[in-house]
Protein backbone atom coordinates (compact mmCIF):
# COMPACT_ATOMS: atom_id res chain seq x y z
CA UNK A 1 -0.81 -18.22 13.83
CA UNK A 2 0.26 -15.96 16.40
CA UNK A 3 -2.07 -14.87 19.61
CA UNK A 4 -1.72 -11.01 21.46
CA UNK A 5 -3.98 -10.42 23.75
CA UNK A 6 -5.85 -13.33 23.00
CA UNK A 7 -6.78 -12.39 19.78
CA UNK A 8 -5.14 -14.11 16.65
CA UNK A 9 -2.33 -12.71 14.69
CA UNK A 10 -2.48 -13.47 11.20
CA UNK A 11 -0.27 -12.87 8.23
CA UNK A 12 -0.62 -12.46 4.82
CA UNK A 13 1.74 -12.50 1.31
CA UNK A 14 -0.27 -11.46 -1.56
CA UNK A 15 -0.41 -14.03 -4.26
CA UNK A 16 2.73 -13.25 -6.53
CA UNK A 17 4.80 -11.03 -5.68
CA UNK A 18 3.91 -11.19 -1.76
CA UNK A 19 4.61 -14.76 -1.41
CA UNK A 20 7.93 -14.12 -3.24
CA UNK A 21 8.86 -11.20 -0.77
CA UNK A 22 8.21 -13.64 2.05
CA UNK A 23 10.23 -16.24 0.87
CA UNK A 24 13.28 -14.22 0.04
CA UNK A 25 13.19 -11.41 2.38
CA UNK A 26 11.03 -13.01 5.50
CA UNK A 27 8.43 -10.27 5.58
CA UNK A 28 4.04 -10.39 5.09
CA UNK A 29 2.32 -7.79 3.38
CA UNK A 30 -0.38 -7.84 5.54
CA UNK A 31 -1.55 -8.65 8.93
CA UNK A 32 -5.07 -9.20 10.70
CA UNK A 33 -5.02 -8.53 13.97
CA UNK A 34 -9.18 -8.67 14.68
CA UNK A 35 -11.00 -6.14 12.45
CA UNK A 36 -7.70 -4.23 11.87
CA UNK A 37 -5.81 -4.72 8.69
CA UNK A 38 -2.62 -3.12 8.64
CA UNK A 39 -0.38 -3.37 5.33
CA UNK A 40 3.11 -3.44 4.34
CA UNK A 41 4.21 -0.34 2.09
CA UNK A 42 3.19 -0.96 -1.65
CA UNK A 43 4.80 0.05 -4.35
CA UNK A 44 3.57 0.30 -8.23
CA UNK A 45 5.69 -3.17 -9.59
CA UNK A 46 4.65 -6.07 -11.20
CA UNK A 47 4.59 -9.58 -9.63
CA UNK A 48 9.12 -9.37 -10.88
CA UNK A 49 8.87 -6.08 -8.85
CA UNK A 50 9.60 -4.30 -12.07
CA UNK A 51 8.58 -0.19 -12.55
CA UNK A 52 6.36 1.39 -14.95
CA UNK A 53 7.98 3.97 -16.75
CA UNK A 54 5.21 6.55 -16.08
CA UNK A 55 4.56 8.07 -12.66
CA UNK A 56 1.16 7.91 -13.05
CA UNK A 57 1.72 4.68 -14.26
CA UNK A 58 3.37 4.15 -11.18
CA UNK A 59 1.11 5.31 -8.38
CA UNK A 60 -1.72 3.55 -10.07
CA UNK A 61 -0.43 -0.03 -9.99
CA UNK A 62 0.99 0.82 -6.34
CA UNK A 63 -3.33 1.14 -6.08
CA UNK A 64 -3.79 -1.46 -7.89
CA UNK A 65 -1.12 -3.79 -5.18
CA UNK A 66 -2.72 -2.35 -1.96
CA UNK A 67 -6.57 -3.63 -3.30
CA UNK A 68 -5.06 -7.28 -4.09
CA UNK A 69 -2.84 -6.93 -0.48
CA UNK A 70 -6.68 -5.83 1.00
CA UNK A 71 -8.15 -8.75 -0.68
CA UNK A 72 -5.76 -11.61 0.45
CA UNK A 73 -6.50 -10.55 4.18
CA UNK A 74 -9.93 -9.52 3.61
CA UNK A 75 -10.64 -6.03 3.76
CA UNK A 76 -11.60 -3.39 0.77
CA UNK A 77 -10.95 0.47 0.40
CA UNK A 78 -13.97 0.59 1.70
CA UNK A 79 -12.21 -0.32 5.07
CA UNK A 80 -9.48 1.91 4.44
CA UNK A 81 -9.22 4.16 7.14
CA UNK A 82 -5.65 5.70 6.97
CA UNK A 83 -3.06 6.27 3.85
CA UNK A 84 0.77 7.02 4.92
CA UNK A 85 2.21 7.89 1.09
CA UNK A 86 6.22 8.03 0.90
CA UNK A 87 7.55 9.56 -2.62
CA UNK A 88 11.04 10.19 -3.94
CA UNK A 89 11.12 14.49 -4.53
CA UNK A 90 13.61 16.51 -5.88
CA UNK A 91 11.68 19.51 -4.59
CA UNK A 92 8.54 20.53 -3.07
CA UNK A 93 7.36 21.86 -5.74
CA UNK A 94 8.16 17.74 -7.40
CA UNK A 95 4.82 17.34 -5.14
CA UNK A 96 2.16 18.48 -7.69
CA UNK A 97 2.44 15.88 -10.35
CA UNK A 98 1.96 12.87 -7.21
CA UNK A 99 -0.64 14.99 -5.48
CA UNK A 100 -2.69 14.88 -8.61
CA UNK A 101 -2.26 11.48 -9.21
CA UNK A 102 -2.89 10.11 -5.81
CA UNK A 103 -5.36 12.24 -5.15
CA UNK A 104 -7.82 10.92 -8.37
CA UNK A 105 -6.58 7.55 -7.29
CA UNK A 106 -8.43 8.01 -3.75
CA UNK A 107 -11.54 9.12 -4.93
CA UNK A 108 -12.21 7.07 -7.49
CA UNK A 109 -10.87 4.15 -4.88
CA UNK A 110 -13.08 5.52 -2.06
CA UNK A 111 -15.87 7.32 -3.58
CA UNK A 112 -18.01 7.29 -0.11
CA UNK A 113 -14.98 8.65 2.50
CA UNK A 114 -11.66 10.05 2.76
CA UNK A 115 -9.83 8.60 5.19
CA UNK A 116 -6.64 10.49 6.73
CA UNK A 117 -3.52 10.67 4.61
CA UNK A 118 -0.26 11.35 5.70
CA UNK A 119 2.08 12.12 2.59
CA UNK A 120 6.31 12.21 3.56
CA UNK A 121 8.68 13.62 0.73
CA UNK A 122 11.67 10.78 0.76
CA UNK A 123 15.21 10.46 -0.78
CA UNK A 124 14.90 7.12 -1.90
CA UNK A 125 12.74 4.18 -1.21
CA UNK A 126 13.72 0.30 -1.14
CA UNK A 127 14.59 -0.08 -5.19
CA UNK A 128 16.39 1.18 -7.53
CA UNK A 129 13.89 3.51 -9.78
CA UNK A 130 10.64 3.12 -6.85
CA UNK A 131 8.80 6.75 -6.80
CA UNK A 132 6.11 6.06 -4.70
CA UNK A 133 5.64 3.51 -1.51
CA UNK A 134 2.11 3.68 -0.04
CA UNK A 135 0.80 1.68 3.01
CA UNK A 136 -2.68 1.89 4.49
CA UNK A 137 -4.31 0.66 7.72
CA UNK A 138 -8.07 -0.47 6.74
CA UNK A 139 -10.64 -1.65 9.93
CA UNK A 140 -13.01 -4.33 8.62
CA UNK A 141 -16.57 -3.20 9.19
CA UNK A 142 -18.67 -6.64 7.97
């Protein structure tokens, strides 16, 4: 453990495919700092960092990855306060099938509040086949 400003500094690699990432390309997918949680971008694999085929598919388990990335530092969507989205478009108009997607994702996710979103149109993300990369910032209120 770490200490700015006096307050710790503590990171987290979600169980599977987080503590794999850490040990093979030194990064956390999460980090405590207080009541702030602040996560690494998440993308829709499986604990071998494979792809769905579907989009939807896709953008779900990327969902499904921030929750357990939340959990192992221990925050909810509940705390979510903030969602930066990054997706691989051909053309604008390439936004309407994530939009829809993402969009059922948050409010089924966070019923209660819509935090701010802030959705960039990429080229290509860190693997080969990766559509969607989403990172959130989540302030623990217990």
């Amino acid at each position: 453990m770490i200490e700015v400003n006096k307050r710790p500094v503590l990171f987290f690699a979600t169980p599977g495919y987080g503590e794999m990432l850490r040990s093979e390309r030194h990064y956390s997918q999460a980090v405590r700092i207080g009541d702030r949680v602040e996560i690494s971008g998440q993308g829709g694999w499986d604990d071998h960092l494979n792809f769905p085929d579907l989009l939807e598919d896709e953008i779900a388990r990327a969902f499904d990855n921030i929750e357990r990335t939340l959990e192992s530092a221990g925050a909810t969507w509940r705390d979510v306060v903030h969602v930066n989205s990054y997706h691989v478009v051909s053309d604008p108009a390439g936004f309407d099938a994530h939009n829809s997607v993402m969009i059922e994702q948050m409010r089924s996710r966070m019923p209660d509040h819509g935090p701010i979103w802030t959705e960039t149109g990429v080229s290509t993300l860190a693997a080969p086949g990766m559509r969607v990369e989403i990172r959130v910032t989540a302030i623990d209120h217990r």
